[in-house]
C-alpha atoms as a PDB file:
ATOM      1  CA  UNK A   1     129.664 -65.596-117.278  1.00  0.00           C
ATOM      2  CA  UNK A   2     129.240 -62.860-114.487  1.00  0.00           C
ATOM      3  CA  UNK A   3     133.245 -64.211-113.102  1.00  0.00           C
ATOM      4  CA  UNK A   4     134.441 -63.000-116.449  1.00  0.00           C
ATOM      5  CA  UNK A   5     132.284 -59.690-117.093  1.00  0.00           C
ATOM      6  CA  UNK A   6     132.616 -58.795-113.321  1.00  0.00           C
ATOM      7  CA  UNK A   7     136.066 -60.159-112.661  1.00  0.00           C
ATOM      8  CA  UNK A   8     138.358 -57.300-113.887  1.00  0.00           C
ATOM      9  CA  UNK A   9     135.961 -55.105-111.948  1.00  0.00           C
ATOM     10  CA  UNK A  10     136.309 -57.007-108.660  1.00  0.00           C
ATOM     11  CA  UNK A  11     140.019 -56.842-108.801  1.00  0.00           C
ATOM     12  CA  UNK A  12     139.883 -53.392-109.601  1.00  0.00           C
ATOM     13  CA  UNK A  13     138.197 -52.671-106.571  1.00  0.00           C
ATOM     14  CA  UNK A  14     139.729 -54.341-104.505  1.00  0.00           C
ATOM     15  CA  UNK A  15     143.412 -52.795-105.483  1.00  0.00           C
ATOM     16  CA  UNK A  16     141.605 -49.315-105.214  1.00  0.00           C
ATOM     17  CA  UNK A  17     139.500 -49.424-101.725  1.00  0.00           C
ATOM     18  CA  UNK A  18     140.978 -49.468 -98.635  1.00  0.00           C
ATOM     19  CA  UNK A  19     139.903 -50.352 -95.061  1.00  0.00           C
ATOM     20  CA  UNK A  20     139.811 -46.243 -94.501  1.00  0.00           C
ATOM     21  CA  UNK A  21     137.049 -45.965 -97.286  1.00  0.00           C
ATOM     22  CA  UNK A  22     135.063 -48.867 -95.688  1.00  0.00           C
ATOM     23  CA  UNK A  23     135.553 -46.777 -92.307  1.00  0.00           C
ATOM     24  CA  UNK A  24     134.172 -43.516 -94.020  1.00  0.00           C
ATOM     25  CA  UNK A  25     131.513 -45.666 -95.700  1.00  0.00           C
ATOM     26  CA  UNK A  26     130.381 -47.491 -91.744  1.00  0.00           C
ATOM     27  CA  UNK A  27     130.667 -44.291 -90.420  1.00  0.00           C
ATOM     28  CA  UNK A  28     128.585 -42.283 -92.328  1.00  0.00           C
ATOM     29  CA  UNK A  29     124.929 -41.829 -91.305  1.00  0.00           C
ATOM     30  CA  UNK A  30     123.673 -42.165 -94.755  1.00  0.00           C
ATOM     31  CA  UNK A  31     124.870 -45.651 -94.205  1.00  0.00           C
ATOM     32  CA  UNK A  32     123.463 -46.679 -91.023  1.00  0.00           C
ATOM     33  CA  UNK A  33     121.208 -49.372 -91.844  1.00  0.00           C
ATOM     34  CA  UNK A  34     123.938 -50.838 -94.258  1.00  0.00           C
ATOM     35  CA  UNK A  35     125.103 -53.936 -92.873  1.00  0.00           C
ATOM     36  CA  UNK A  36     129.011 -54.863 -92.486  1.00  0.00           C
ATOM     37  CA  UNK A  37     129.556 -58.694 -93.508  1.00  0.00           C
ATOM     38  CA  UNK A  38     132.443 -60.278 -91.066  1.00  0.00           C
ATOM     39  CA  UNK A  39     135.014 -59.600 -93.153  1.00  0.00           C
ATOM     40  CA  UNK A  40     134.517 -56.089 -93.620  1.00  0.00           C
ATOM     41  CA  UNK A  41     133.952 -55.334 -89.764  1.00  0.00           C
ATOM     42  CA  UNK A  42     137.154 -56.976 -88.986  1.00  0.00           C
ATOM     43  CA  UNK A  43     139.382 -55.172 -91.509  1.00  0.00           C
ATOM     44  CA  UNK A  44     137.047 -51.646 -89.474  1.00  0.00           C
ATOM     45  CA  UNK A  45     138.333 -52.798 -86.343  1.00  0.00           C
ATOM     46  CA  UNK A  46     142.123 -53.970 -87.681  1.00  0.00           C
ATOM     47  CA  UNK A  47     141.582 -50.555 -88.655  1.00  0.00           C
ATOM     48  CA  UNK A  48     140.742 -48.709 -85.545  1.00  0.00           C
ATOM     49  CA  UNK A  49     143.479 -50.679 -83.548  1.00  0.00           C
ATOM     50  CA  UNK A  50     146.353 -49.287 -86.174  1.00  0.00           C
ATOM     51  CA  UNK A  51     145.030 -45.916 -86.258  1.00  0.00           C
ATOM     52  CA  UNK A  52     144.821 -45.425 -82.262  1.00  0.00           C
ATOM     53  CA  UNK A  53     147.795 -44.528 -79.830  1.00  0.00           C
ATOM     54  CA  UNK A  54     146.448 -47.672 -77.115  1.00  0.00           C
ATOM     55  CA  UNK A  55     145.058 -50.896 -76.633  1.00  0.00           C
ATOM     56  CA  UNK A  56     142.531 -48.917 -74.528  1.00  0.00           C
ATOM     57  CA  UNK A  57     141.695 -46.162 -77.185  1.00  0.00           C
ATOM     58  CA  UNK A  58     141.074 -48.679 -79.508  1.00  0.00           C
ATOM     59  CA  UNK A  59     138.286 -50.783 -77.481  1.00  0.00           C
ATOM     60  CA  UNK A  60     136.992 -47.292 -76.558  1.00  0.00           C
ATOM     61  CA  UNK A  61     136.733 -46.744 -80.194  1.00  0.00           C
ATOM     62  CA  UNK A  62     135.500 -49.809 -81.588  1.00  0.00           C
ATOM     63  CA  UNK A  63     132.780 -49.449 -78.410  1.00  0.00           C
ATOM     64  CA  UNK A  64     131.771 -46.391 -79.766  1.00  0.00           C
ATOM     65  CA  UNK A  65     131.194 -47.334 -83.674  1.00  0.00           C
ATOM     66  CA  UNK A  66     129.580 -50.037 -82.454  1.00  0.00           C
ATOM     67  CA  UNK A  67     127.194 -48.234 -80.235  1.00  0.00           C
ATOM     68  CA  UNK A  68     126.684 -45.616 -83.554  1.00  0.00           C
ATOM     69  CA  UNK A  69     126.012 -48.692 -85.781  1.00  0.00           C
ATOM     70  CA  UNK A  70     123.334 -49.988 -83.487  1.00  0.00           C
ATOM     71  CA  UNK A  71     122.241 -46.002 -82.480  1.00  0.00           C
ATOM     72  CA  UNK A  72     122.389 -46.816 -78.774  1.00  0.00           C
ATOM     73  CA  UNK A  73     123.389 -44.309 -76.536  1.00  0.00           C
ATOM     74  CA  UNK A  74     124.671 -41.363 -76.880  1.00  0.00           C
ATOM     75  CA  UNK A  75     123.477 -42.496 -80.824  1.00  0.00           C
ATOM     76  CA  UNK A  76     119.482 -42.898 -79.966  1.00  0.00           C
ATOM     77  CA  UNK A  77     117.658 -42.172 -83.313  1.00  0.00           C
ATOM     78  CA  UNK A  78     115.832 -38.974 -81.238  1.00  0.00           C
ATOM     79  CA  UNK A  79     119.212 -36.367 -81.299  1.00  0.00           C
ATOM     80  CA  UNK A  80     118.678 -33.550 -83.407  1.00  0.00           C
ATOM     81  CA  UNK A  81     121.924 -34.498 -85.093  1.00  0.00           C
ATOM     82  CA  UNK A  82     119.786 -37.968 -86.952  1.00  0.00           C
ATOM     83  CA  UNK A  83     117.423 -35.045 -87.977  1.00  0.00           C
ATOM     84  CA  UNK A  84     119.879 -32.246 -88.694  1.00  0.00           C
ATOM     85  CA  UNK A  85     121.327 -35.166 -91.035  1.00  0.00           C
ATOM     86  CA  UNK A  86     118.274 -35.946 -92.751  1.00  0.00           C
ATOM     87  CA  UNK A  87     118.055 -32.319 -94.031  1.00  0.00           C
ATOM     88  CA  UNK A  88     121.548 -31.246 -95.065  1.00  0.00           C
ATOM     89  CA  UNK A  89     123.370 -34.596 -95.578  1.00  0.00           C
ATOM     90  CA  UNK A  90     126.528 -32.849 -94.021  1.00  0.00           C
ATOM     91  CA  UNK A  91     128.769 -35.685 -92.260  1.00  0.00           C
ATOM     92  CA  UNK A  92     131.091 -33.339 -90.946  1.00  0.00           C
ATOM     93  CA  UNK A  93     128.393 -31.603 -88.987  1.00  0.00           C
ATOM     94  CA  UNK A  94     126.830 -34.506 -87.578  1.00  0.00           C
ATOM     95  CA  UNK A  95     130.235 -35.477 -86.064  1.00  0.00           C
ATOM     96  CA  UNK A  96     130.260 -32.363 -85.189  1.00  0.00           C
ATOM     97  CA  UNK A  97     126.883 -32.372 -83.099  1.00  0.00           C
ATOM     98  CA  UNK A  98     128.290 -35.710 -81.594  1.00  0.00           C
ATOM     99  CA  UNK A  99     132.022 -34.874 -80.882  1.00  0.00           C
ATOM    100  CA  UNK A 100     130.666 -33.499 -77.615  1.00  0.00           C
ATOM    101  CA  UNK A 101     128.866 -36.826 -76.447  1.00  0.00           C
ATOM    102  CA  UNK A 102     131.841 -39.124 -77.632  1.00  0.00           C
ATOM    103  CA  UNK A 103     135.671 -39.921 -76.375  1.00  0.00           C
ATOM    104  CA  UNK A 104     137.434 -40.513 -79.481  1.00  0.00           C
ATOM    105  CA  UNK A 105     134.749 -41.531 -82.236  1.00  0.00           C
ATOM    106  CA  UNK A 106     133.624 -38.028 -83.039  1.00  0.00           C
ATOM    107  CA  UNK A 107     137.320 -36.276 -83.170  1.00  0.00           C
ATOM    108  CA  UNK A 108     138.499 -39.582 -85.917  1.00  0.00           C
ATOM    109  CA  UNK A 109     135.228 -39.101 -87.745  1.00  0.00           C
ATOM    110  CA  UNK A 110     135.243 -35.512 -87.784  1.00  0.00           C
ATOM    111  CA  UNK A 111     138.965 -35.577 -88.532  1.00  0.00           C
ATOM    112  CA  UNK A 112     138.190 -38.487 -91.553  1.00  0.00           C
ATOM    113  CA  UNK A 113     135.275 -36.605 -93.201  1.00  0.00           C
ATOM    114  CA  UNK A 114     137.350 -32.867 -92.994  1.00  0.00           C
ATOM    115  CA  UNK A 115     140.389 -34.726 -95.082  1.00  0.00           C
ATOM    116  CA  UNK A 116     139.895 -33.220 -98.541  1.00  0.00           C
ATOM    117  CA  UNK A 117     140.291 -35.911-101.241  1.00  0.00           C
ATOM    118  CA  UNK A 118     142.807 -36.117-103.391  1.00  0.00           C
ATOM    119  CA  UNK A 119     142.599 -36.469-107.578  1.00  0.00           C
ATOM    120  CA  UNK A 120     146.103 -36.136-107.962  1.00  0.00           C
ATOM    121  CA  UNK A 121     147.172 -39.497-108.552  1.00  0.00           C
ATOM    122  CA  UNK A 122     143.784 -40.715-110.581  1.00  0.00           C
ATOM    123  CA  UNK A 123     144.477 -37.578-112.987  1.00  0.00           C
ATOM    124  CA  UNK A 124     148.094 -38.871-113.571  1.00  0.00           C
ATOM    125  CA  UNK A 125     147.464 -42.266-114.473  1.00  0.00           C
ATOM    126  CA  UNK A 126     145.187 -40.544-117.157  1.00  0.00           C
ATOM    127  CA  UNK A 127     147.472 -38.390-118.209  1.00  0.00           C
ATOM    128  CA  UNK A 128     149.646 -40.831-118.649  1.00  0.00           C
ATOM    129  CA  UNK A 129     146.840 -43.581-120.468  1.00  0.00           C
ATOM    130  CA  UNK A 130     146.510 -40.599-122.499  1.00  0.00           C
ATOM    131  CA  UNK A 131     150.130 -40.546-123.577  1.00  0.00           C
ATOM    132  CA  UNK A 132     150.181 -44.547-123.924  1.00  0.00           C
ATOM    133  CA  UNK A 133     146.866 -45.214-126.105  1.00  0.00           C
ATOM    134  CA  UNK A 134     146.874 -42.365-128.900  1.00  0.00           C
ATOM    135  CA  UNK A 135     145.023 -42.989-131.849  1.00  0.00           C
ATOM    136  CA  UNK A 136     148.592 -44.593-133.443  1.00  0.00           C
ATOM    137  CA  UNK A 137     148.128 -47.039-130.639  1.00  0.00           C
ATOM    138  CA  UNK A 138     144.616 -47.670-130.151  1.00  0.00           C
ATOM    139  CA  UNK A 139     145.011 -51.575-130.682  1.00  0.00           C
ATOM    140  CA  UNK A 140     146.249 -52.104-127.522  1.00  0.00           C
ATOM    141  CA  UNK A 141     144.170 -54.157-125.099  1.00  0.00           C
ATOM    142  CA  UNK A 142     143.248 -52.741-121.388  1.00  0.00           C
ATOM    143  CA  UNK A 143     145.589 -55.089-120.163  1.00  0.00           C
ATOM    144  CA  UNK A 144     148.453 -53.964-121.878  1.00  0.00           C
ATOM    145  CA  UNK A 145     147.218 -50.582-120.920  1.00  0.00           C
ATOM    146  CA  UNK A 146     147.664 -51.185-117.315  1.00  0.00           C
ATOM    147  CA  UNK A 147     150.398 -52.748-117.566  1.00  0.00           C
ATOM    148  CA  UNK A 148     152.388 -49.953-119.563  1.00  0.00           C
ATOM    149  CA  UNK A 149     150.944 -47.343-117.314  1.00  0.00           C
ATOM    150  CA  UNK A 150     151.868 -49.545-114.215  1.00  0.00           C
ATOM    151  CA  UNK A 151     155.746 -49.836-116.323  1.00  0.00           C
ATOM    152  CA  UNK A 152     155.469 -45.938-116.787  1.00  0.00           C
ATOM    153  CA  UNK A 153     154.284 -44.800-113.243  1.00  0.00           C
ATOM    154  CA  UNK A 154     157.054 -46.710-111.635  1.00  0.00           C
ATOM    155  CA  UNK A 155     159.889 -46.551-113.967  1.00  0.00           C
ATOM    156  CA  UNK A 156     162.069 -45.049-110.775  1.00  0.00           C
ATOM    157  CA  UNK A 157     161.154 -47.910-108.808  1.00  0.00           C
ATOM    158  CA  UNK A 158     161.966 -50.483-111.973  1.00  0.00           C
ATOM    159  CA  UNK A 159     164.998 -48.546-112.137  1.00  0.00           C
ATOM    160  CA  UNK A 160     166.501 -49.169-108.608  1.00  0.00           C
ATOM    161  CA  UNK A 161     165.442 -52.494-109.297  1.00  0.00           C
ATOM    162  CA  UNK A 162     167.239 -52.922-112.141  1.00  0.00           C
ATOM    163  CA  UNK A 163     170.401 -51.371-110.533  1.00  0.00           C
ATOM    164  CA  UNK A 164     170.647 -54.268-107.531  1.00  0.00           C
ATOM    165  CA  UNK A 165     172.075 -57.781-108.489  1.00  0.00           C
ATOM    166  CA  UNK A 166     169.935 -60.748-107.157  1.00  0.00           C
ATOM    167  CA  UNK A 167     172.572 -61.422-104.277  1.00  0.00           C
ATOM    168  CA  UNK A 168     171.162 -58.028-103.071  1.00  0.00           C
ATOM    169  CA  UNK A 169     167.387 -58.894-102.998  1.00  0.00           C
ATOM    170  CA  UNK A 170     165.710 -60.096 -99.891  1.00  0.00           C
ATOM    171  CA  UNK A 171     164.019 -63.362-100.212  1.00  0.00           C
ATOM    172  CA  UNK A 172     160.534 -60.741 -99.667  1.00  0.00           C
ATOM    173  CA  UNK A 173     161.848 -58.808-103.185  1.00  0.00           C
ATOM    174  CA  UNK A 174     163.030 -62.276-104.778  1.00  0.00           C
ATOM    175  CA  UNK A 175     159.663 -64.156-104.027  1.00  0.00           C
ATOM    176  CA  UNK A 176     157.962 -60.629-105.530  1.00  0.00           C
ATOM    177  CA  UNK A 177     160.172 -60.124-108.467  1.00  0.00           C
ATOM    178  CA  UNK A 178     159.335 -63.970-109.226  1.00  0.00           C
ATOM    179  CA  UNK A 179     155.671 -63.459-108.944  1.00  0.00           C
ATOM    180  CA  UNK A 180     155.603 -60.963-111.251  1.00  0.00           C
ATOM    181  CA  UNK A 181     158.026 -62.550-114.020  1.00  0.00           C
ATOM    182  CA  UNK A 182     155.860 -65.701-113.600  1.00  0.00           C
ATOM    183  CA  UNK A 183     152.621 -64.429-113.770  1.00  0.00           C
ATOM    184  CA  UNK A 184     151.345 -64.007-117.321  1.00  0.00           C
ATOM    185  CA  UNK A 185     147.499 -63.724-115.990  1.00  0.00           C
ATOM    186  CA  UNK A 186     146.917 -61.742-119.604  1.00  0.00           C
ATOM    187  CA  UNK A 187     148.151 -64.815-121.909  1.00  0.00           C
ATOM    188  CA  UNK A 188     147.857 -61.567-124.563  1.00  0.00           C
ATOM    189  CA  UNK A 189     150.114 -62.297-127.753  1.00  0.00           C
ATOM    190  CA  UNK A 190     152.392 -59.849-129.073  1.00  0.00           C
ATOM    191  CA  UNK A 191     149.858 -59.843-132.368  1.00  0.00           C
ATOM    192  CA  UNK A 192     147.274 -58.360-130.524  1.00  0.00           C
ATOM    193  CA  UNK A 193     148.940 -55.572-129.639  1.00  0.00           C
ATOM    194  CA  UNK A 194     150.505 -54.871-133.031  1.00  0.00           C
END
């Protein structure tokens, strides 16, 4: 029962969060006593190796989160930044107070919590659900929903597809463009949509 209420969620989720939002997330002090299952501190680290310009930048980097995670040194619980923190709730400012103590943890974190987010590309998809389900078409499932919204997004893409003959297609695209034609994970009719 929870697989199929919570299912569609979980994949959701999963297509939507990336290994930078579980950095943000780890390296927030809000989060400090949150604990990072195996998984999740590998894809961190995976992280911190990509996003670094050496093999020696990244073990000084990972040796720093770590050392925040745990709050040893320069991290102790007694800096007036853990304090400072507790009253404001500003994560750029504690990485601020700690930029000065750290090698390359406190420039990435400030430089990660200073990145304004972007809404650009949730507020097209719902322009664009808006376009799809009008209240002409409000039989259509969520699934078909997606998947017309997916069809709309990247009709450029489809496109160029379209244009190249299979010879043309690298066994990468042909194994892909299989997938998809072979996956029918909705199993919707085309009464349900009518």
């Amino acid at each position: 029962m929870f697989r199929l209420i919570l299912g569609p969620f979980i994949e959701r989720f999963n297509r939507q969060v990336h290994d930078i939002h579980y950095v943000a997330h780890f390296l927030s002090p809000a989060n400090i006593l949150n604990r990072m299952n195996p998984s999740i501190e590998s894809r961190v680290m995976k992280f911190f190796e990509q996003y670094t310009r050496s093999a020696e930048d990244a073990y000084t980097i990972r040796k720093e989160f770590l050392h925040f995670r745990s709050q040893f040194p320069p991290f102790e619980s007694i800096r007036i930044w853990w304090k400072d923190f507790e009253i404001d709730k500003n994560n750029v400012d504690f990485w601020l107070s700690a930029n000065e103590y750290t090698q390359l943890l406190g420039s990435f974190a400030r430089r990660l919590f200073s990145t304004p987010a972007n809404s650009v590309p949730s507020e097209r998809a719902f322009s664009i659900q808006n376009l799809i389900h009008t209240k002409y078409r409000n039989a259509l499932t969520p699934i078909r929903v997606d998947k017309l919204t997916y069809i709309y997004m990247n009709t450029r893409v489809l496109k160029g597809l379209e244009s190249k003959t299979l010879d043309e297609l690298t066994e990468e695209e042909e194994a892909a463009l299989e997938e998809l034609l072979t996956s029918e994970d909705d199993n919707v009719s085309v009464e349900e949509d009518n």
